[in-house]
Protein backbone atom coordinates (compact mmCIF):
# COMPACT_ATOMS: atom_id res chain seq x y z
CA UNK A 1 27.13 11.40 0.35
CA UNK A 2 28.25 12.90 3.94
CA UNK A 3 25.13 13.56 6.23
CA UNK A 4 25.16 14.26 9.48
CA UNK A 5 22.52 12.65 12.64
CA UNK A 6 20.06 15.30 11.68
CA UNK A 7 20.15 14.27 7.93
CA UNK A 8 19.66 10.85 9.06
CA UNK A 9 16.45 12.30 11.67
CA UNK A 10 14.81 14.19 8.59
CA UNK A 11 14.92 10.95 6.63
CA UNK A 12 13.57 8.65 9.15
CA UNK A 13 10.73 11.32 9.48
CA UNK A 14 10.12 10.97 6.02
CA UNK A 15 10.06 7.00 6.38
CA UNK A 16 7.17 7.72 9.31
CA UNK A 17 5.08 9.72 6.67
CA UNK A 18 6.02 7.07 4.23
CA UNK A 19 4.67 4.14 6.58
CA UNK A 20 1.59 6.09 7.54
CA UNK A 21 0.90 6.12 3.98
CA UNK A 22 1.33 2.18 3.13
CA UNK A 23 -0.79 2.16 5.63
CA UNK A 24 -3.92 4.01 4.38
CA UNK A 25 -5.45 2.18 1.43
CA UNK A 26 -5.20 5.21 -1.87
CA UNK A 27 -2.09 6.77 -0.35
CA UNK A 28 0.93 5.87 -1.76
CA UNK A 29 4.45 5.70 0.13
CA UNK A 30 5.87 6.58 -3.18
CA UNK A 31 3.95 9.47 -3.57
CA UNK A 32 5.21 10.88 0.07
CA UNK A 33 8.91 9.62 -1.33
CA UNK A 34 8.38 11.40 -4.45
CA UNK A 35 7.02 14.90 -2.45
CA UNK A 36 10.05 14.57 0.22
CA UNK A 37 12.42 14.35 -2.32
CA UNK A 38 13.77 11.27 -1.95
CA UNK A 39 12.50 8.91 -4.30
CA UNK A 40 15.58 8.55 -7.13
CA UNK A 41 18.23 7.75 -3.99
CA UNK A 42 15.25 5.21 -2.60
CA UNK A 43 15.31 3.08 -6.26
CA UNK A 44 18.86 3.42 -6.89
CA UNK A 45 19.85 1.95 -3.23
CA UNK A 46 17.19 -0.86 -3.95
CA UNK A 47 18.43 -1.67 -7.55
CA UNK A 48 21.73 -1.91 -5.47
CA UNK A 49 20.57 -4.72 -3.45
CA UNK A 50 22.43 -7.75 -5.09
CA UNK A 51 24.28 -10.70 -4.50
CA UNK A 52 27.25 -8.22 -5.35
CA UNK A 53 27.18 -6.77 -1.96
CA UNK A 54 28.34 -10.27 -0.41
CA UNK A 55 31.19 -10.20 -2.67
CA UNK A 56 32.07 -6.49 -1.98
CA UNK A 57 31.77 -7.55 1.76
CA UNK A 58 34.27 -10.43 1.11
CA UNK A 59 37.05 -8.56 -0.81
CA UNK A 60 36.63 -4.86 0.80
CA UNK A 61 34.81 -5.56 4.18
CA UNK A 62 31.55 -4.66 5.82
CA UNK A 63 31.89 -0.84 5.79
CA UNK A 64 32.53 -0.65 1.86
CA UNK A 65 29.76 -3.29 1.37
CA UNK A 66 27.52 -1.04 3.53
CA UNK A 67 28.17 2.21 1.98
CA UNK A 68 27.83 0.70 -1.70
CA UNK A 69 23.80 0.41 -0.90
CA UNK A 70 23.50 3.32 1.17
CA UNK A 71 23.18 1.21 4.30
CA UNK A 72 22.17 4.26 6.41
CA UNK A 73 19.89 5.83 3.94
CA UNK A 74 17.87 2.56 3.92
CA UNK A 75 18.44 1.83 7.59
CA UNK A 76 17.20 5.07 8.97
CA UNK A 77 14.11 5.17 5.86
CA UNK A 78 12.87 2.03 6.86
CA UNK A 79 13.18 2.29 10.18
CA UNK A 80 10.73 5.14 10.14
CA UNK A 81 8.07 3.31 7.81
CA UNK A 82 8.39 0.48 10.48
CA UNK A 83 7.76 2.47 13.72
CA UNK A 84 4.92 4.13 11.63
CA UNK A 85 3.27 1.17 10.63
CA UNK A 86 3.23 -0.51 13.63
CA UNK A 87 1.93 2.47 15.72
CA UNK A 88 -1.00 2.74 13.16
CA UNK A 89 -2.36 -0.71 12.54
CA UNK A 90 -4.13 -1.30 15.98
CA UNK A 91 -5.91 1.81 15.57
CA UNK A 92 -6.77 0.64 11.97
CA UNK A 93 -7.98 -2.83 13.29
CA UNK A 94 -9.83 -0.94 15.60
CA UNK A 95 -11.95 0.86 12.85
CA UNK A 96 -12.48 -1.66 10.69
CA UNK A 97 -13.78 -3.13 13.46
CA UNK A 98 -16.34 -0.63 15.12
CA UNK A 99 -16.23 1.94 12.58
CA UNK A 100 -16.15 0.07 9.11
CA UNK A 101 -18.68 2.90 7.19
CA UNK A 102 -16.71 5.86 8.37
CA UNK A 103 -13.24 4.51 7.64
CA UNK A 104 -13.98 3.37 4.07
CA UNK A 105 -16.05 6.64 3.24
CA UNK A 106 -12.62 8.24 4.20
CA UNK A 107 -10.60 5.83 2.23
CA UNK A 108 -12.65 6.26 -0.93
CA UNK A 109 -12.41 9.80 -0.80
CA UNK A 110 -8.33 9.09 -1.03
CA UNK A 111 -8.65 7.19 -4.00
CA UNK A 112 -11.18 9.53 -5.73
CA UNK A 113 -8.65 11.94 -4.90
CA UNK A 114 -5.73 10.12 -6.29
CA UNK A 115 -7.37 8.85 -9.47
CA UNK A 116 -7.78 12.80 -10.23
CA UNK A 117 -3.82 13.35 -9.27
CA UNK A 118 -2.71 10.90 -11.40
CA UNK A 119 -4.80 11.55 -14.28
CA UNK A 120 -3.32 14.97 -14.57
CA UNK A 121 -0.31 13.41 -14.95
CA UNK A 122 -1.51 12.44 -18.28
CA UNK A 123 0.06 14.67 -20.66
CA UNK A 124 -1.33 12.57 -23.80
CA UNK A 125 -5.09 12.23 -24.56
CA UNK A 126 -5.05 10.11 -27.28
CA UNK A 127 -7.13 6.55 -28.79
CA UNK A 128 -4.46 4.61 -26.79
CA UNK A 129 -4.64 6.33 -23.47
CA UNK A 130 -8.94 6.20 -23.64
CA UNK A 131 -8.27 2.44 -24.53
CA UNK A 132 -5.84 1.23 -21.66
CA UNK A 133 -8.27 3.21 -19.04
CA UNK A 134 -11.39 1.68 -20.62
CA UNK A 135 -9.60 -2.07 -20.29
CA UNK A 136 -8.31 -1.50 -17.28
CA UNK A 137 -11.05 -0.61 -15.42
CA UNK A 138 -13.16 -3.03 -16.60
CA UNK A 139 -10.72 -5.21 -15.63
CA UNK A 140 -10.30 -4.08 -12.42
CA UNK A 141 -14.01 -3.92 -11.75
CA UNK A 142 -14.37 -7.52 -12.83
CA UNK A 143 -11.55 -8.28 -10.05
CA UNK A 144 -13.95 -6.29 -6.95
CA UNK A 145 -16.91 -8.43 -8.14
CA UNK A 146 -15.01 -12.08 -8.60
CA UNK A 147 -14.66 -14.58 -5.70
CA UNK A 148 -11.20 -14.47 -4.36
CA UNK A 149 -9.65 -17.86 -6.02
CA UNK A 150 -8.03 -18.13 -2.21
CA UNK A 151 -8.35 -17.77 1.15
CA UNK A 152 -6.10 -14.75 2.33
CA UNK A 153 -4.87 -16.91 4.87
CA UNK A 154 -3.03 -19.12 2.81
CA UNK A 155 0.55 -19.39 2.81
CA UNK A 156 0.85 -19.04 -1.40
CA UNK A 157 -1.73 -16.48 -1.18
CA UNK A 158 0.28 -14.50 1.20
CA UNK A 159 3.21 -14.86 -0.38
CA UNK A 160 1.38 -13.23 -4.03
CA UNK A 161 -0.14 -10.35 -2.32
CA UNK A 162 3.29 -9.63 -0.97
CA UNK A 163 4.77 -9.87 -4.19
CA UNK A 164 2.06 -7.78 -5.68
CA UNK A 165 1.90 -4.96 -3.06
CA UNK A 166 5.12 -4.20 -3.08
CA UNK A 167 4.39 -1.88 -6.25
CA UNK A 168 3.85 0.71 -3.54
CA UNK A 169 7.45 1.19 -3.47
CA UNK A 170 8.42 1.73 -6.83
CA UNK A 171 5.40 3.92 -8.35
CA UNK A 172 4.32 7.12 -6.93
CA UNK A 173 0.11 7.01 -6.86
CA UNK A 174 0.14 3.03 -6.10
CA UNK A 175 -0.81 2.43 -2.53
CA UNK A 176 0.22 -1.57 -1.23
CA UNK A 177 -2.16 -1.31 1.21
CA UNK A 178 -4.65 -0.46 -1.31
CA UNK A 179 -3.34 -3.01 -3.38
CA UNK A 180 -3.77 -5.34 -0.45
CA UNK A 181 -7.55 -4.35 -0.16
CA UNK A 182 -8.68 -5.60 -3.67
CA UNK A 183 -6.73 -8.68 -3.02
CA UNK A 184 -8.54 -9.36 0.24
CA UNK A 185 -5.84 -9.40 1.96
CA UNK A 186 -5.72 -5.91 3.78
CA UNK A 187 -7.56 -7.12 6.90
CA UNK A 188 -5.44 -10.23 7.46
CA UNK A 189 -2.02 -8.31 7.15
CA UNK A 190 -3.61 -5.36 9.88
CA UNK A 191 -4.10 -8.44 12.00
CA UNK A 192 -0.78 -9.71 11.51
CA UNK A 193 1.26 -6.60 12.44
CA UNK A 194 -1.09 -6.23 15.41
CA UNK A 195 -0.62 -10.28 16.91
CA UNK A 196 3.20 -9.72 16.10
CA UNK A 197 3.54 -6.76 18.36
CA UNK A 198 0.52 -8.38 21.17
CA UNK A 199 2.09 -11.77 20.76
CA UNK A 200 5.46 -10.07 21.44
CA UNK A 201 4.59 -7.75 24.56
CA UNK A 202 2.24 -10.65 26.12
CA UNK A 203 4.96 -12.97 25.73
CA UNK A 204 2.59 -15.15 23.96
CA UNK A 205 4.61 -17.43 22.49
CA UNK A 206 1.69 -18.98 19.71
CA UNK A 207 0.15 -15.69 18.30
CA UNK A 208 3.36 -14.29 17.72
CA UNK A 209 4.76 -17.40 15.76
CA UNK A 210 1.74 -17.25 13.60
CA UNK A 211 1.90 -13.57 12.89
CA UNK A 212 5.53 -14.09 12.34
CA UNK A 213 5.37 -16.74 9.96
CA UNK A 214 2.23 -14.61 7.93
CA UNK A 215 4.34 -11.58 8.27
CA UNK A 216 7.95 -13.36 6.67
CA UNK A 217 5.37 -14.82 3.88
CA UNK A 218 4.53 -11.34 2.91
CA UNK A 219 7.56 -9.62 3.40
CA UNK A 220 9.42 -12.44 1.22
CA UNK A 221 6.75 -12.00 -1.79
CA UNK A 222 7.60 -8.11 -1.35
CA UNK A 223 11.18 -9.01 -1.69
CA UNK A 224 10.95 -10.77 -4.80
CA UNK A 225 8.42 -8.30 -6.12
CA UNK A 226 10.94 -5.48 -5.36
CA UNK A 227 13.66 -6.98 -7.62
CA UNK A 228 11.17 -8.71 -10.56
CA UNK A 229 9.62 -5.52 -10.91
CA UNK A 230 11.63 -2.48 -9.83
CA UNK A 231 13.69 -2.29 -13.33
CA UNK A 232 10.28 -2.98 -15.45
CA UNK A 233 8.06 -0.33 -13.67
CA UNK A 234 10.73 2.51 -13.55
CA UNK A 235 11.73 1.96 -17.20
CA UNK A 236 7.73 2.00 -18.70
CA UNK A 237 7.70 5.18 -15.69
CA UNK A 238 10.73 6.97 -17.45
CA UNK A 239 9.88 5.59 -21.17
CA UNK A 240 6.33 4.99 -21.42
CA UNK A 241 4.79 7.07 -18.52
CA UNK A 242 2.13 8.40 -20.28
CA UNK A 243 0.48 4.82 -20.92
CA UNK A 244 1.44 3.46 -17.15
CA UNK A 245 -0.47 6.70 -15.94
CA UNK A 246 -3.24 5.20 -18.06
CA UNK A 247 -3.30 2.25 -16.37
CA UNK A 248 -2.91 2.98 -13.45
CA UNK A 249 -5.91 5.59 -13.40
CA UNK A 250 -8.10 2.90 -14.98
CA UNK A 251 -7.34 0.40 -12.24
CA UNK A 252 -8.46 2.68 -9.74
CA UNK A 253 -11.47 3.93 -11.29
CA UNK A 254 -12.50 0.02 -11.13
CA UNK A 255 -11.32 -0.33 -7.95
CA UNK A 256 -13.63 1.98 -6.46
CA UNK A 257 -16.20 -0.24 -5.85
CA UNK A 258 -14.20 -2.37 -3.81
CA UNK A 259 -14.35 0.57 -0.79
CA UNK A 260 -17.62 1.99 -1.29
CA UNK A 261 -18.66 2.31 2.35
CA UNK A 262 -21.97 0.22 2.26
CA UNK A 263 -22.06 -3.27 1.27
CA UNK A 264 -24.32 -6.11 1.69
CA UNK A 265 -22.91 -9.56 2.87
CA UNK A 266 -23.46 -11.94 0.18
CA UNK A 267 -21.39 -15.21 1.67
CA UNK A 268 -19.24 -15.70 4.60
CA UNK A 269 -16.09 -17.61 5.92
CA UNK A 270 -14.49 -18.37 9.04
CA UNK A 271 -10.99 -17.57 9.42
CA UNK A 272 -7.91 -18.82 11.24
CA UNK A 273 -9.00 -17.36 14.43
CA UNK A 274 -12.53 -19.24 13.62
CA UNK A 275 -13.82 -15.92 13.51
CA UNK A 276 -16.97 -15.45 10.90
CA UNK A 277 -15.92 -12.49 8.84
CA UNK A 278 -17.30 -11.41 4.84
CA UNK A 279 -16.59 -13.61 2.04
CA UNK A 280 -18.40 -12.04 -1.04
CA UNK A 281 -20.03 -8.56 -0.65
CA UNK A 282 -21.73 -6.29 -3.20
CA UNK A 283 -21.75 -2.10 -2.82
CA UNK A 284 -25.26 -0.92 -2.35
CA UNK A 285 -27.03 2.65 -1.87
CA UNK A 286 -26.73 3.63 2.11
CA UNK A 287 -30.50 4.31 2.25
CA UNK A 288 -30.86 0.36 1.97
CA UNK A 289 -28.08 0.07 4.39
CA UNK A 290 -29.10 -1.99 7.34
CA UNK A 291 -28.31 -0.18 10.51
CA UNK A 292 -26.91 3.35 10.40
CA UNK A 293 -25.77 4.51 7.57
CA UNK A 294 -24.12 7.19 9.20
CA UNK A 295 -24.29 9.16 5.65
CA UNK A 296 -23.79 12.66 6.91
CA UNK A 297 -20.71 12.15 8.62
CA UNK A 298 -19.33 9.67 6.26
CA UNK A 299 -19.67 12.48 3.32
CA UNK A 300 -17.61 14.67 5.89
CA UNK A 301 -15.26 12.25 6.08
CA UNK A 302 -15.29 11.74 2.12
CA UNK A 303 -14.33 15.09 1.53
CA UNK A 304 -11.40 15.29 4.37
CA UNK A 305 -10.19 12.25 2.35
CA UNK A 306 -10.25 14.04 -1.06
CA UNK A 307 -8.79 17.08 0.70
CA UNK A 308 -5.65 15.03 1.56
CA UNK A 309 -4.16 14.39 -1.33
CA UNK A 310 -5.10 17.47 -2.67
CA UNK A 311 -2.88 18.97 0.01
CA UNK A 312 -0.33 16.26 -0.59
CA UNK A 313 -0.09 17.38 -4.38
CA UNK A 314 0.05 21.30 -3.37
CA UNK A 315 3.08 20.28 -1.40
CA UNK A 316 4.71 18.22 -4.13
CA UNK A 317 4.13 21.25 -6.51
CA UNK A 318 5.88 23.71 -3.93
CA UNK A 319 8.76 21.29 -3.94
């Protein structure tokens, strides 16, 4: 396919909308790939991405090798969702930070939002469909309330969320980030892109190897994800979308309680930076919220989140 430098500007604007979404914990970069029009060329260039391409680059040269994965289609996409998702995850860390209520009332009104987008999706109501959301949201209840069986900061642990997350890319209504949150992971990747671009511009030679080294752990898991699971999720998508829909709503629906705004700290633990941050928390009604519960705005906020992908899935339907 021929496209010319504004082709290429259009889809690295799409890749900024795509990284803003990874991003935000209930919006899904597949979903913005999906609206934009581009999701089909994204899989097939990734299902592309084999050892092939070395031997294509031996026999034919670098330029036919190139052009057999769409090198500038992926070059100019991802180049996008990296400017974007650098740019945004200071800002994030920032809320999470000094505005933790407001930010995850804004969240959760994303996923409420989504869980009703994808569910509509569901063009079979029948005793299997009821069944795999029932299951699945109990199961993915169970996984908000359990102890994490590992410290995000470990190196294997790292590596699995990668390797998890990475559904993101494949299925539209998946967000990694969000992904990333029920792991426990969500904060210590923020933190990771932020030290990588401090440790960078400070020329500080120690945060920036550690953020590199968390950052390579999660983009290799991602890597490996991409391939184990591209070819599974896209087939049960094109042959058996009507129970992944299921099960993907019910994990959701669980997940929920996982970014309710107000929690109680039931355990701590330090982390790398010896910083004392939440362990184990439990969701509890904002009028026994210590502090300021800040309910007013944080409905506000709710309902701009909900609004989003509402607006998201009016534009997908105009496409």
């Amino acid at each position: 396919m021929q496209r010319s430098l504004k082709d290429y500007l259009v889809i690295t604007f799409k890749g900024l909308a795509m990284g803003a979404a990874d991003v935000i914990p209930g919006v899904s970069g597949g979903t913005i790939a999906f609206i934009s029009g581009i999701y089909e060329e994204l899989i097939q260039s990734i299902d592309n991405l084999n050892f092939r391409v070395i031997q294509t680059w031996k026999k034919l040269g670098f330029k036919t090798a190139w052009g057999s994965i769409n090198g500038n289609f992926l070059l100019a996409l991802f180049s996008g969702i990296a400017i974007s998702i650098l740019s945004l995850a200071k800002l994030i860390k920032w809320l999470l930070t000094n505005e933790p209520v407001l930010l995850w009332s804004f969240f959760f009104g994303l996923v409420l939002s989504s869980i009703i987008f994808i569910a509509k999706q569901i063009k079979s109501w029948n005793a299997v469909t009821f069944i795999a959301i029932i299951l699945t949201t109990l199961l993915s209840y169970w996984i908000t309330l359990a102890e994490p069986f590992s410290s995000p900061d470990s190196s294997l642990y790292l590596l699995f969320c990668g390797f998890i997350a990475i559904i993101a890319m494949i299925l539209p209504g998946v967000s990694g980030a969000f992904i990333l949150l029920i792991l426990g992971a969500y904060q210590v990747a923020i933190d990771t892109i932020n030290n990588l671009v401090e440790g960078l511009l400070k020329g500080d030679f120690d945060v920036f190897k550690n953020a590199f080294i968390n950052f390579l752990l999660l983009a290799i898991g991602a890597m490996v994800g991409l391939k184990v699971f591209s070819k599974l999720l896209n087939w049960m998508f094109q042959n058996k979308k009507n129970l992944t829909l299921a099960i993907l709503t019910g994990f959701m629906v669980g997940s929920l309680n996982k970014i309710w705004p107000w929690k109680q700290t039931l355990t701590w633990r330090v982390n790398s930076h010896d910083e004392k941050v939440p362990f184990l928390e439990k969701s509890i009604s904002p009028f026994s919220f210590e502090g300021d519960n800040q309910l007013v705005l944080a409905l506000v906020l709710m309902v701009l989140g909900f609004l989003t992908i509402f607006i998201l899935e009016r534009l997908g339907s105009k496409k």
